[in-house]
N, C-alpha and C. Protein backbone atom coordinates (compact mmCIF):
# COMPACT_ATOMS: atom_id res chain seq x y z
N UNK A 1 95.99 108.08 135.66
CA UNK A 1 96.45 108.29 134.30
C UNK A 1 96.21 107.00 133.50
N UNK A 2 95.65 107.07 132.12
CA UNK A 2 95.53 106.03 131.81
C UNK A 2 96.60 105.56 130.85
N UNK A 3 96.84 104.12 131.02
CA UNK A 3 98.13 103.52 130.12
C UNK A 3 97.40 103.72 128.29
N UNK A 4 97.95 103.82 127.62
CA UNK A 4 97.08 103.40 125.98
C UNK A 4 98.17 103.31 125.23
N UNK A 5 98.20 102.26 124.73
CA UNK A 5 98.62 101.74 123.24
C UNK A 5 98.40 102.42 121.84
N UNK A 6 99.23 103.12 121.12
CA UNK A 6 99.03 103.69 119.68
C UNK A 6 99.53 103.10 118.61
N UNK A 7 98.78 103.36 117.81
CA UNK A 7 99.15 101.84 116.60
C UNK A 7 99.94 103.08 115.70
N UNK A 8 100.95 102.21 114.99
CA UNK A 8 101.59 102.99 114.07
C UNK A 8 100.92 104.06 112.99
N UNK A 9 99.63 103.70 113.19
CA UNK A 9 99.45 104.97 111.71
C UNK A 9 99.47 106.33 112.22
N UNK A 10 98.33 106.45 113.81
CA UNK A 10 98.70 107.07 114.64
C UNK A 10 100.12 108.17 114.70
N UNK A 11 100.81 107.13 114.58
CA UNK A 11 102.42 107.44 114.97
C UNK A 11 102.81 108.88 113.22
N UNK A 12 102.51 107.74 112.28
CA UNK A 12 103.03 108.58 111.57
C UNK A 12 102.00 109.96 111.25
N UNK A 13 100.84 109.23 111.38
CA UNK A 13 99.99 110.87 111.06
C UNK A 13 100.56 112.20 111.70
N UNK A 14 101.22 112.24 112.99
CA UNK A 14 101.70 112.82 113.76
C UNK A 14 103.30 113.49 112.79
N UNK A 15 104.06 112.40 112.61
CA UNK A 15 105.53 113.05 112.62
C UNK A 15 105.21 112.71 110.88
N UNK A 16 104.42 112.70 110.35
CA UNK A 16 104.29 113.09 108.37
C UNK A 16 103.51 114.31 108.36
N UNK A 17 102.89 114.88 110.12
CA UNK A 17 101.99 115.48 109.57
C UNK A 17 100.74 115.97 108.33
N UNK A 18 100.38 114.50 108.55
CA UNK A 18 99.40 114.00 108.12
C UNK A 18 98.07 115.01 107.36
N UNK A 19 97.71 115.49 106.87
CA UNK A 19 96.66 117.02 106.55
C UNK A 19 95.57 116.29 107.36
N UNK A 20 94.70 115.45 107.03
CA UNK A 20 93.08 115.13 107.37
C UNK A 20 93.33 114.38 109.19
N UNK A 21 94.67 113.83 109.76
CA UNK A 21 94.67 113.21 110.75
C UNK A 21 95.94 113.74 111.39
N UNK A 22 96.40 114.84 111.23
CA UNK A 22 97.50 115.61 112.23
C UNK A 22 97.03 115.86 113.35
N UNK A 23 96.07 116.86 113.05
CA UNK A 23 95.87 118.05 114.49
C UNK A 23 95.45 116.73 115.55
N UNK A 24 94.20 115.93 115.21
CA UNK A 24 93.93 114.63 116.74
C UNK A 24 95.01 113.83 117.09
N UNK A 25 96.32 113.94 115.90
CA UNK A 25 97.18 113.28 116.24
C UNK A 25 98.17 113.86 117.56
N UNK A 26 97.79 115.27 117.41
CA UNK A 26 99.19 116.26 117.60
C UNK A 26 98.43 116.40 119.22
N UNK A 27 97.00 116.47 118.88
CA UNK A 27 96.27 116.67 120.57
C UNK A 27 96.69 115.06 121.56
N UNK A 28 96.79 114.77 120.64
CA UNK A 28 96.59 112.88 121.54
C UNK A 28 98.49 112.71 122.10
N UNK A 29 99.61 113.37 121.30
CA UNK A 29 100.60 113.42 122.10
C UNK A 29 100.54 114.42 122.50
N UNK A 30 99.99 116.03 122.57
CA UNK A 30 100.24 116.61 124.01
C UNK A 30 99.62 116.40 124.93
N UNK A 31 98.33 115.53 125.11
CA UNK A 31 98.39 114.95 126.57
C UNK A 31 99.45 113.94 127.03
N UNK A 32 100.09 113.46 125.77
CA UNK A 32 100.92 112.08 126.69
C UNK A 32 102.10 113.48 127.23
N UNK A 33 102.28 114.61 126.31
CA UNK A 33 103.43 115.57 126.63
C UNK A 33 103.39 116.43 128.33
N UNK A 34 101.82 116.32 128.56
CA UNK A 34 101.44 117.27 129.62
C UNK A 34 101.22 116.24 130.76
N UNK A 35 101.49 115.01 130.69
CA UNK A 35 101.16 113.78 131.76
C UNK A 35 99.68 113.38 132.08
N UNK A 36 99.01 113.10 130.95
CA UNK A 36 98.10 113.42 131.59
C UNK A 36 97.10 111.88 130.79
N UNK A 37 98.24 111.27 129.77
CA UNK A 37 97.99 109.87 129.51
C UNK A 37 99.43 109.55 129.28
N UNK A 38 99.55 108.12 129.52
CA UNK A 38 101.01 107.42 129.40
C UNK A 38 100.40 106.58 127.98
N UNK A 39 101.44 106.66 127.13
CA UNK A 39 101.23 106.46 125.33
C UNK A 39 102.62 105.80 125.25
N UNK A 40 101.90 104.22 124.37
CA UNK A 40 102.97 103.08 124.42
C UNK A 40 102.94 102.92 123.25
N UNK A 41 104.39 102.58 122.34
CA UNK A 41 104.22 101.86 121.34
C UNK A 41 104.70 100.50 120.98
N UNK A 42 105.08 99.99 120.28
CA UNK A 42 105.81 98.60 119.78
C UNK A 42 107.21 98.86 119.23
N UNK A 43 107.62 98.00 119.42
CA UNK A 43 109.31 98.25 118.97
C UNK A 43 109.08 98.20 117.57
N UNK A 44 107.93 97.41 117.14
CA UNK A 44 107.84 97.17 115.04
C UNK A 44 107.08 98.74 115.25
N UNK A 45 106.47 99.44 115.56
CA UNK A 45 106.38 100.68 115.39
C UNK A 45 107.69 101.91 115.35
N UNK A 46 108.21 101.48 116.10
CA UNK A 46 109.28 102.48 115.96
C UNK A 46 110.40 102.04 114.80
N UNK A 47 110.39 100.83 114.39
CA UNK A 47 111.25 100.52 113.22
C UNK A 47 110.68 100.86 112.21
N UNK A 48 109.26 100.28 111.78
CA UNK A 48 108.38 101.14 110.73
C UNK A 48 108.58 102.68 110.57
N UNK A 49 108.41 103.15 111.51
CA UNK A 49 107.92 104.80 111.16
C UNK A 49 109.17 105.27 110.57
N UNK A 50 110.55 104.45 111.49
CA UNK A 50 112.18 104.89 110.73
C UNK A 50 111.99 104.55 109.58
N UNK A 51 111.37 103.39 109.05
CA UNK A 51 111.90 103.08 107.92
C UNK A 51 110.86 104.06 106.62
N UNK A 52 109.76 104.73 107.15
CA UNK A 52 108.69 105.63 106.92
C UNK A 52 109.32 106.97 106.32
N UNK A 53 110.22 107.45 107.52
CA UNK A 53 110.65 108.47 108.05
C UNK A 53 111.48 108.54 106.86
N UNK A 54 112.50 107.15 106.45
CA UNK A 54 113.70 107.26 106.01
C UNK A 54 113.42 107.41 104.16
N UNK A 55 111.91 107.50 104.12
CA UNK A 55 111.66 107.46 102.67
C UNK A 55 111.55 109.34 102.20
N UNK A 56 111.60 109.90 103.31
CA UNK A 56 111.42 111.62 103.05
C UNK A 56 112.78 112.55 103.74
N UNK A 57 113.57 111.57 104.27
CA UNK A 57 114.32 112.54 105.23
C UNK A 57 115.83 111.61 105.19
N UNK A 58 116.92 111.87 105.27
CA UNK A 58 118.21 111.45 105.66
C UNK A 58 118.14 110.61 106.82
N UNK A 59 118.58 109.81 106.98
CA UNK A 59 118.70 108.71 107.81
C UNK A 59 118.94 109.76 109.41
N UNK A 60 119.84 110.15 109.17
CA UNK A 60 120.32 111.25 110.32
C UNK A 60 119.17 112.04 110.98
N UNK A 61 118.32 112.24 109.92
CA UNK A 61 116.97 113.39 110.33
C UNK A 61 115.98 112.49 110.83
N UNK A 62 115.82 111.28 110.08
CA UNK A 62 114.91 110.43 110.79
C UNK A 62 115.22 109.86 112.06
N UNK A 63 116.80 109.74 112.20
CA UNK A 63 117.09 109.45 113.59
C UNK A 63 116.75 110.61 114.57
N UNK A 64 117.01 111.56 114.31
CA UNK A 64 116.83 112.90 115.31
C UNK A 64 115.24 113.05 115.56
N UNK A 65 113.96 113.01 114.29
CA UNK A 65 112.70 113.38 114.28
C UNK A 65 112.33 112.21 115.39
N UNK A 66 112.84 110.99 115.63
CA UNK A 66 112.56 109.65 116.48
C UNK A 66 112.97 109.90 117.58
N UNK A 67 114.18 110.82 118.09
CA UNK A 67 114.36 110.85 119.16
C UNK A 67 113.67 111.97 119.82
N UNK A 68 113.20 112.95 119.45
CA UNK A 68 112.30 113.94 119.42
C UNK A 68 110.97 113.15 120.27
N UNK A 69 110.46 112.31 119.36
CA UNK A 69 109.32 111.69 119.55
C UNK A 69 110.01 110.91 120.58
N UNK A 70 110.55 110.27 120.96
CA UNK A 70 110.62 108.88 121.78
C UNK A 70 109.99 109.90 123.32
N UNK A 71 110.75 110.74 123.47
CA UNK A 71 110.64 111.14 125.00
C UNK A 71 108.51 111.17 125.51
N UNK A 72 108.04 111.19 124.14
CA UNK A 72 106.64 110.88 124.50
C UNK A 72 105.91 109.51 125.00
N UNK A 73 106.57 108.76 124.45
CA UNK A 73 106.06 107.35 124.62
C UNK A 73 107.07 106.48 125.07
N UNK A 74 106.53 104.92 125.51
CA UNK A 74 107.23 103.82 126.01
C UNK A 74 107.43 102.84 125.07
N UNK A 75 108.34 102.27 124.43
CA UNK A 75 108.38 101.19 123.45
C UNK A 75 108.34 100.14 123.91
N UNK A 76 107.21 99.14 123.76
CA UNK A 76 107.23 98.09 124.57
C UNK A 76 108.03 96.98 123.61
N UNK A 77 108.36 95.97 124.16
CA UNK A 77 109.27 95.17 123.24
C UNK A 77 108.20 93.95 122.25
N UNK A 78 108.66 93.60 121.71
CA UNK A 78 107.88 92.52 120.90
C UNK A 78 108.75 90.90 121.42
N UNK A 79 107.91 90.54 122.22
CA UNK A 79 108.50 89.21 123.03
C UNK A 79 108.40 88.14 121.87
N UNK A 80 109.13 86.87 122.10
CA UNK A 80 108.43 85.46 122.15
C UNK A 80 107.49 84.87 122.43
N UNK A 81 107.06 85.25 123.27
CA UNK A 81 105.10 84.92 123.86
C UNK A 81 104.32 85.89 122.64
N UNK A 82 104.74 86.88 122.57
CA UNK A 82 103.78 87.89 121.49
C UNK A 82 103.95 87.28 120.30
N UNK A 83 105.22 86.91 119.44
CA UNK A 83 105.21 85.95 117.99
C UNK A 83 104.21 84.80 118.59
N UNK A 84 104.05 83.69 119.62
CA UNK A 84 103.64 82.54 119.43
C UNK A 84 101.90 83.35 119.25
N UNK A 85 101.67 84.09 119.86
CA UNK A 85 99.89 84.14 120.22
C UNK A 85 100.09 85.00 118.67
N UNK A 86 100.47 85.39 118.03
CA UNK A 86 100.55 86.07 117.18
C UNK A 86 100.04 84.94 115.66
N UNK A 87 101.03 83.96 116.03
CA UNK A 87 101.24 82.69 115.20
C UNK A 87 99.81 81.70 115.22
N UNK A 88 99.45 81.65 116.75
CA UNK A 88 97.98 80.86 116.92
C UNK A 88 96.64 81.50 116.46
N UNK A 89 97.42 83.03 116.05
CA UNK A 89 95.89 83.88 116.67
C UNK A 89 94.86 83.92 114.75
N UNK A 90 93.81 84.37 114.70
CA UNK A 90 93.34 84.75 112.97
C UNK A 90 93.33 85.96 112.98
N UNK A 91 94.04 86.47 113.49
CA UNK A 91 93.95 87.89 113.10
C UNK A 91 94.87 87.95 111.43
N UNK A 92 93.88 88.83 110.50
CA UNK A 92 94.05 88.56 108.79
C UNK A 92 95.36 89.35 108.55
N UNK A 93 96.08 89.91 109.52
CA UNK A 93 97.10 91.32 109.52
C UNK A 93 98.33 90.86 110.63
N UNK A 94 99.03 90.82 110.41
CA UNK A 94 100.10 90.06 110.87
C UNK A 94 100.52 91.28 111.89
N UNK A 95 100.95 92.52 111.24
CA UNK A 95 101.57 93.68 111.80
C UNK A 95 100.41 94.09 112.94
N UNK A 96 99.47 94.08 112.43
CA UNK A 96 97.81 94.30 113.68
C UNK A 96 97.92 93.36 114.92
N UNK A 97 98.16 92.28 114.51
CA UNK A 97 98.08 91.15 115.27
C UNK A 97 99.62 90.89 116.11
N UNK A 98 100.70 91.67 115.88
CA UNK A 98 101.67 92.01 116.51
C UNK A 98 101.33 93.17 117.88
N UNK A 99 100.65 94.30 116.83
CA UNK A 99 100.37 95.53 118.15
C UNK A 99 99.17 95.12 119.10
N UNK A 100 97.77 94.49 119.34
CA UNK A 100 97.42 93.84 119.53
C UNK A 100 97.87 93.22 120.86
N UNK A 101 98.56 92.26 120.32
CA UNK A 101 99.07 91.34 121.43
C UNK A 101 100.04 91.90 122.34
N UNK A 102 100.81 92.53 121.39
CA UNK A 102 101.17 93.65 122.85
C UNK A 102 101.08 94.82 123.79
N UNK A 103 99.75 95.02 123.66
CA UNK A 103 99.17 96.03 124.06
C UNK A 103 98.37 94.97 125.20
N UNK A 104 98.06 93.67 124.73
CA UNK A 104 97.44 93.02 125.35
C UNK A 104 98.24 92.41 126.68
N UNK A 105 99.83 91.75 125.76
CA UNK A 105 100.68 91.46 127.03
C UNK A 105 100.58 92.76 128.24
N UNK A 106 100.51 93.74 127.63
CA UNK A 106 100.98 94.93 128.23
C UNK A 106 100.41 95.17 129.41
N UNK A 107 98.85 94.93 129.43
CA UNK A 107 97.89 94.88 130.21
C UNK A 107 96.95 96.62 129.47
N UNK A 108 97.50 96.77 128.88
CA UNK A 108 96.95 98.69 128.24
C UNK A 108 95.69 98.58 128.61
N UNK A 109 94.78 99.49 128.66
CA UNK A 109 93.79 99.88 128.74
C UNK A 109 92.89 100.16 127.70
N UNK A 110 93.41 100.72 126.55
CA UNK A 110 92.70 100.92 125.27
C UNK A 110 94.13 100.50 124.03
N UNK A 111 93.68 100.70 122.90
CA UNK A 111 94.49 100.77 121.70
C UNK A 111 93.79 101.98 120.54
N UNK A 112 94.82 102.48 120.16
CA UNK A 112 94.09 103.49 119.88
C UNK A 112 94.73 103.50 118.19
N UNK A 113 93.46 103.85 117.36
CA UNK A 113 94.14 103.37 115.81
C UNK A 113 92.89 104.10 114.86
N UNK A 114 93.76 104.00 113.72
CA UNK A 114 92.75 104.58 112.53
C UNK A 114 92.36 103.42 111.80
N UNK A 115 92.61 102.37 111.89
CA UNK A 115 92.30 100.70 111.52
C UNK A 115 90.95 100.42 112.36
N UNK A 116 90.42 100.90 113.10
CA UNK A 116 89.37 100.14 114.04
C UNK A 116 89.07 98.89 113.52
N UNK A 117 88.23 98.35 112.47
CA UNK A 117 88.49 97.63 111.91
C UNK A 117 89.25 96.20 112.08
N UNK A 118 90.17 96.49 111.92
CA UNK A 118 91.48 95.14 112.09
C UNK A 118 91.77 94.96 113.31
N UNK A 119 91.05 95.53 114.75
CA UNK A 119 91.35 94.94 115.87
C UNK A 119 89.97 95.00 116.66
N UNK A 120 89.14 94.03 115.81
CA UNK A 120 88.01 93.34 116.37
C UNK A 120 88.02 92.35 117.28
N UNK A 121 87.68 92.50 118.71
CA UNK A 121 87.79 92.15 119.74
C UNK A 121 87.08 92.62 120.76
N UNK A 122 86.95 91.66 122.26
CA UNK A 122 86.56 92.49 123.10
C UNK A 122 87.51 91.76 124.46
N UNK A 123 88.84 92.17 124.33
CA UNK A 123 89.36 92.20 125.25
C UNK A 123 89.93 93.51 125.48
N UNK A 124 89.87 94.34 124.67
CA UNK A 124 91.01 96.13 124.81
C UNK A 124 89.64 96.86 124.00
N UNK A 125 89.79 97.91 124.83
CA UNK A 125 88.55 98.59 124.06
C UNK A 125 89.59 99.49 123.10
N UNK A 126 88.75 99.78 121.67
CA UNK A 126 89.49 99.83 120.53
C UNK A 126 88.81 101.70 119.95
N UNK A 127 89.81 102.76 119.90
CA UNK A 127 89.28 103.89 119.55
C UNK A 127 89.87 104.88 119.01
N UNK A 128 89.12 105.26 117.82
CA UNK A 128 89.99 106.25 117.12
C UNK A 128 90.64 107.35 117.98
N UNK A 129 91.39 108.10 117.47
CA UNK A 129 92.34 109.11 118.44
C UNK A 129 91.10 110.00 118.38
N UNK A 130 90.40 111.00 117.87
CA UNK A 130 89.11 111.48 117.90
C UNK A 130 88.53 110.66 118.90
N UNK A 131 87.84 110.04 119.07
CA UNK A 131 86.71 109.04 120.22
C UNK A 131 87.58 109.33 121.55
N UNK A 132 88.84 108.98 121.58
CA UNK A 132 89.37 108.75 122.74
C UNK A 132 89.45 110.19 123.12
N UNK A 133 89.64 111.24 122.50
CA UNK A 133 90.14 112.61 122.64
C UNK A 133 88.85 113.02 123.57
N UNK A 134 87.51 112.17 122.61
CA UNK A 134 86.52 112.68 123.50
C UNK A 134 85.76 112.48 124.63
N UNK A 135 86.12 111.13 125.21
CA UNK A 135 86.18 110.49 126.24
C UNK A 135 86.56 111.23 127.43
């Protein structure tokens, strides 16, 4: 099974139901739903999407739509080692350069994002939810 990292836009295309980026969103958590990939996020992902969440829905609903979602994925934490490499690193995106590094602490296997873009690198191979779907 492979471990993968999902970057927040990911996240919300999914639970905003997104029109142009739902359905690859909605396929990419029912494999994490059917076991068949393990799907990690960031703790600043799951505070984002609440605070996302909390711009269309009652605080209460955004708490419930989050717990809904949590049982899909692993929230990895955002360490002290992740701010310092975060702090040394040029990445132009602070929030990028947060998920990133912890996908990287993480050891993940891929990162998976609609940014491709902003996580130019070749230590994590980097792929839209489409690419990876088709892998």
């Amino acid at each position: 099974m492979e471990n993968v990292f999902v970057d927040t836009n990911i996240v919300i295309d999914l639970l905003q139901k997104r029109d142009e980026f739902y359905r690859e969103a909605q396929e990419l958590f029912t494999l994490a739903d059917r076991k068949k990939v393990k799907l990690y996020i960031s703790a600043l992902t799951f505070a984002n999407t609440y605070y996302i969440l909390s711009r269309f829905y009652s605080s209460d609903e955004a708490k419930k739509i989050l717990s809904k979602f949590k049982v899909l994925v692993e929230v990895l934490p955002t360490t002290d080692k992740i701010i310092e490499l975060v702090l040394a690193s040029d990445f132009k995106d602070f929030e990028d350069a947060i998920q990133f590094y912890t996908a990287l602490e993480s050891s993940l296997e891929a990162i998976i994002t609609r940014n491709k873009k902003d996580f130019k690198n070749n230590l994590i191979p980097v792929f839209s939810a489409s690419e990876f779907l088709k892998k």
